[in-house]
Structure formats: C-alpha cells, structure tokens
C-alpha atoms as a PDB file:
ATOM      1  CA  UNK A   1     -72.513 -11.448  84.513  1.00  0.00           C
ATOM      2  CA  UNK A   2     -71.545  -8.748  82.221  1.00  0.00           C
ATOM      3  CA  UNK A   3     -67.969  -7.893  83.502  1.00  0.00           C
ATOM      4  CA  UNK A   4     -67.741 -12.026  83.290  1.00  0.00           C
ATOM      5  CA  UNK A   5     -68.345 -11.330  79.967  1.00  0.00           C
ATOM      6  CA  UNK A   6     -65.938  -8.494  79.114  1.00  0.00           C
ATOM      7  CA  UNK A   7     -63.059 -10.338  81.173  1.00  0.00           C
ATOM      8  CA  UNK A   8     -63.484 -13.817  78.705  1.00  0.00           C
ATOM      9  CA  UNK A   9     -63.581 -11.338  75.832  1.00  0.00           C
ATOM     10  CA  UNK A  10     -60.395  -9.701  76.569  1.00  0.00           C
ATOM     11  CA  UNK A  11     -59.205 -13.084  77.933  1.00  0.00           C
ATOM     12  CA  UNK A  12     -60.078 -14.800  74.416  1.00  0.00           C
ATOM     13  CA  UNK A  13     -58.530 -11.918  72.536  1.00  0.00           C
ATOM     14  CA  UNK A  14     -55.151 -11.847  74.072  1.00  0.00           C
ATOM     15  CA  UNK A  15     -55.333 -15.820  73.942  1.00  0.00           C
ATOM     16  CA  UNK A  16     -56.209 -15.540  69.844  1.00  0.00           C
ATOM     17  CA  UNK A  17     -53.632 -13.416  69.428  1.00  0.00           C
ATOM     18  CA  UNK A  18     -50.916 -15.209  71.369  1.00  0.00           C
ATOM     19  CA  UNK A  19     -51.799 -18.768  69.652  1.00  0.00           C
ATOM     20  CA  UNK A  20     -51.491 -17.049  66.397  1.00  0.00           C
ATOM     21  CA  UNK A  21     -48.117 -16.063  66.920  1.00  0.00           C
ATOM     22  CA  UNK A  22     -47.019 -18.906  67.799  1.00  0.00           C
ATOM     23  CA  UNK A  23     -48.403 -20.680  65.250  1.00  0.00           C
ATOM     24  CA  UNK A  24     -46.631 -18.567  62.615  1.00  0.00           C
ATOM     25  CA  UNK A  25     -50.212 -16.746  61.333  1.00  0.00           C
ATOM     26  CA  UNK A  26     -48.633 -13.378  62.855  1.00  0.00           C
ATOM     27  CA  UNK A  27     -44.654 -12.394  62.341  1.00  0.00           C
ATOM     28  CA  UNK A  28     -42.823 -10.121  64.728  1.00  0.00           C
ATOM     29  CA  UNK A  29     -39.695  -8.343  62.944  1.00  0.00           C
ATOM     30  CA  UNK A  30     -38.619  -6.867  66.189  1.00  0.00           C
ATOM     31  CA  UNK A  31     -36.852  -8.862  68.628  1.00  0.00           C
ATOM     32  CA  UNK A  32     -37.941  -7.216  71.762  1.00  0.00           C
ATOM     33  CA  UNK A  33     -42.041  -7.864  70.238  1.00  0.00           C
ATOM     34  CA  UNK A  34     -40.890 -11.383  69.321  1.00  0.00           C
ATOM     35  CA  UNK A  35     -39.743 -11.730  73.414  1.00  0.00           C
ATOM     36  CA  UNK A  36     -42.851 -10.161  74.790  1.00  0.00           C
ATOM     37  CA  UNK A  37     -45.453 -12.347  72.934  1.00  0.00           C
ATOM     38  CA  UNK A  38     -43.812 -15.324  73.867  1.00  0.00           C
ATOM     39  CA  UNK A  39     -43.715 -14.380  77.413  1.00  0.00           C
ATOM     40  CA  UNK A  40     -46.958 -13.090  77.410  1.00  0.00           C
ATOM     41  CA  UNK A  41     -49.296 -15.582  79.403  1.00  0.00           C
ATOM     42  CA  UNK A  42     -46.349 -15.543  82.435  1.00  0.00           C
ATOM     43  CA  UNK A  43     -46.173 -11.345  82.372  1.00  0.00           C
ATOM     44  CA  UNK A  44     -49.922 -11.969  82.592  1.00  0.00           C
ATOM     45  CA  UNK A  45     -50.252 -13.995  85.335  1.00  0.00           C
ATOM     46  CA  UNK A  46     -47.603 -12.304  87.268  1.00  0.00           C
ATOM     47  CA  UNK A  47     -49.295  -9.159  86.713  1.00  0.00           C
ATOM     48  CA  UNK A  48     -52.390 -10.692  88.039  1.00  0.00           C
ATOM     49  CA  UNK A  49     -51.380 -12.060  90.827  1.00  0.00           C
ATOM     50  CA  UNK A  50     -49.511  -8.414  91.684  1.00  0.00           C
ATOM     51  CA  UNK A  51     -52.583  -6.785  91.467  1.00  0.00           C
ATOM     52  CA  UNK A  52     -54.644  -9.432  93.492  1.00  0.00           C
ATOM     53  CA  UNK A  53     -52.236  -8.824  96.320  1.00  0.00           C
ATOM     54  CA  UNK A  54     -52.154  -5.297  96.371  1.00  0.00           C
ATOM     55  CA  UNK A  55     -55.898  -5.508  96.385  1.00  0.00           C
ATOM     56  CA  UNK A  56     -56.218  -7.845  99.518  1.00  0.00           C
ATOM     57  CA  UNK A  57     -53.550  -5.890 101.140  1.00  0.00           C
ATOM     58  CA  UNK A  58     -54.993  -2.725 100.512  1.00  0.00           C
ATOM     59  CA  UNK A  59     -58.283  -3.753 101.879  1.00  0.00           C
ATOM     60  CA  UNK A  60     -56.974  -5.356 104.574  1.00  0.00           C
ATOM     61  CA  UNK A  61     -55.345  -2.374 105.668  1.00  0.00           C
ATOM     62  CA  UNK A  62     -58.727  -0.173 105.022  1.00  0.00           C
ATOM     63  CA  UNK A  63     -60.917  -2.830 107.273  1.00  0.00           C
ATOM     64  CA  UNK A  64     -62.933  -0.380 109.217  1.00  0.00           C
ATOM     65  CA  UNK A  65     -63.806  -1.520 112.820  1.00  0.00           C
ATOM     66  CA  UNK A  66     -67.461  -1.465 113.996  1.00  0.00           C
ATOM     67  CA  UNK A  67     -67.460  -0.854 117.970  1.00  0.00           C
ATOM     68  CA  UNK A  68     -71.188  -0.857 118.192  1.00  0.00           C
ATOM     69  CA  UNK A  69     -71.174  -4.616 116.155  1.00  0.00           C
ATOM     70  CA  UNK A  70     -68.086  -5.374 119.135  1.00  0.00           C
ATOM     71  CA  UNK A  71     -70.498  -4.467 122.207  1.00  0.00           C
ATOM     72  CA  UNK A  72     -73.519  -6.052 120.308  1.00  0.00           C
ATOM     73  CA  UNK A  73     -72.127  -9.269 120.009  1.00  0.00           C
ATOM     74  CA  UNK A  74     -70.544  -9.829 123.311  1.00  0.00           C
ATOM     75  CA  UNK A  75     -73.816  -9.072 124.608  1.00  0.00           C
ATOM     76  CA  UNK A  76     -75.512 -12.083 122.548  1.00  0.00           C
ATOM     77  CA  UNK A  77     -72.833 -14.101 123.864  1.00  0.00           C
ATOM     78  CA  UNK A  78     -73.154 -13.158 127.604  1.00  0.00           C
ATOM     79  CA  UNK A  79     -77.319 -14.087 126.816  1.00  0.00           C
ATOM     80  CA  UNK A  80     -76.059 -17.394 125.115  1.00  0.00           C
ATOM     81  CA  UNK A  81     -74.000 -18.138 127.672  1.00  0.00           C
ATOM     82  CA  UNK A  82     -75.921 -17.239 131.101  1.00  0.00           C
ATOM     83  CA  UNK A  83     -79.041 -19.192 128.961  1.00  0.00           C
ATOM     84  CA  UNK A  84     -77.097 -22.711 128.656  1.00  0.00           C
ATOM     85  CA  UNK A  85     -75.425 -21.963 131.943  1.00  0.00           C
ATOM     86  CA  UNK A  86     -79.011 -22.172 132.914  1.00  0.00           C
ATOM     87  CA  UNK A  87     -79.465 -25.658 130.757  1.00  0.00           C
ATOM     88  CA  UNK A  88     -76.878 -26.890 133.210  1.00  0.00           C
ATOM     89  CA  UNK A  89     -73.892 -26.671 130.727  1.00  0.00           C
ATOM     90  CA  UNK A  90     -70.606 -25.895 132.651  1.00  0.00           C
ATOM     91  CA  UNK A  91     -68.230 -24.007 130.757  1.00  0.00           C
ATOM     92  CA  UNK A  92     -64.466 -24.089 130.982  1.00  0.00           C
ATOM     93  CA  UNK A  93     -62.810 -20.911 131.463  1.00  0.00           C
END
C-alpha cells in the first residue's frame, strides 16, 4: 500500500498544480512553460505508457526458461493422460 500511496501523492500534486494553472491561480510568463503545463496530462500519459512498454518488453525478453519445470510437467501430463486413458477416455491425436 505505501508506494499506492506515494504514486496518488505525486499524482494529486501534479494534478493541483495543473488545475491551478489553468484556472488562472498560477501565471506562466514564458511561452515554452505556458505550452508544457497545458500539455502536461498527454506528455504524462505518453510517458507512461513508454515506460510500461519498455517494461513488458524488457521482461519479456529476460523470461528465463525452467527445463526441469518443462520435463516435470510433461510427466504429470503423460500420468494424467495414461490415468483417464485408463477411465476409458479416448483421446484425439
């Protein structure tokens, strides 16, 4: 619960300062500040979704293979299978 917690904080800041803005309770002189607050939820969320991408992709690409799991589990499947085979099911190959 507690990075919950620090992600709504951070979440509610940004949000408190972006509503502000455009509410006229905070002025921008510069142009390029002026630009970048009101684009600031879509640079957000673009940067988000970035990230969450590179994450899956990066642990996609790090998904370690377990051999032992591999010959494990076809075993319990041979077992399942040679014990309904035994029920009289008839499996299609």
């Amino acid at each position: 619960m507690k990075k919950i917690v620090e992600w709504l904080l951070v979440l509610s800041l940004i949000s408190a300062i972006w509503v502000s803005k455009l509410m006229g309770i905070i002025t921008v002189q510069s142009d390029c500040g002026n630009m970048i607050l009101n684009w600031l939820p879509f640079h957000l969320l673009f940067i988000f979704g970035t990230v969450s991408v590179l994450i899956i992709l990066y642990r996609t690409y790090s998904f370690n293979d377990c051999p032992e799991a591999s010959t494990e589990l076809m075993k319990l499947v041979s077992e399942a299978k040679k014990d309904l085979a035994g029920r009289g099911f008839v499996f299609e190959s």
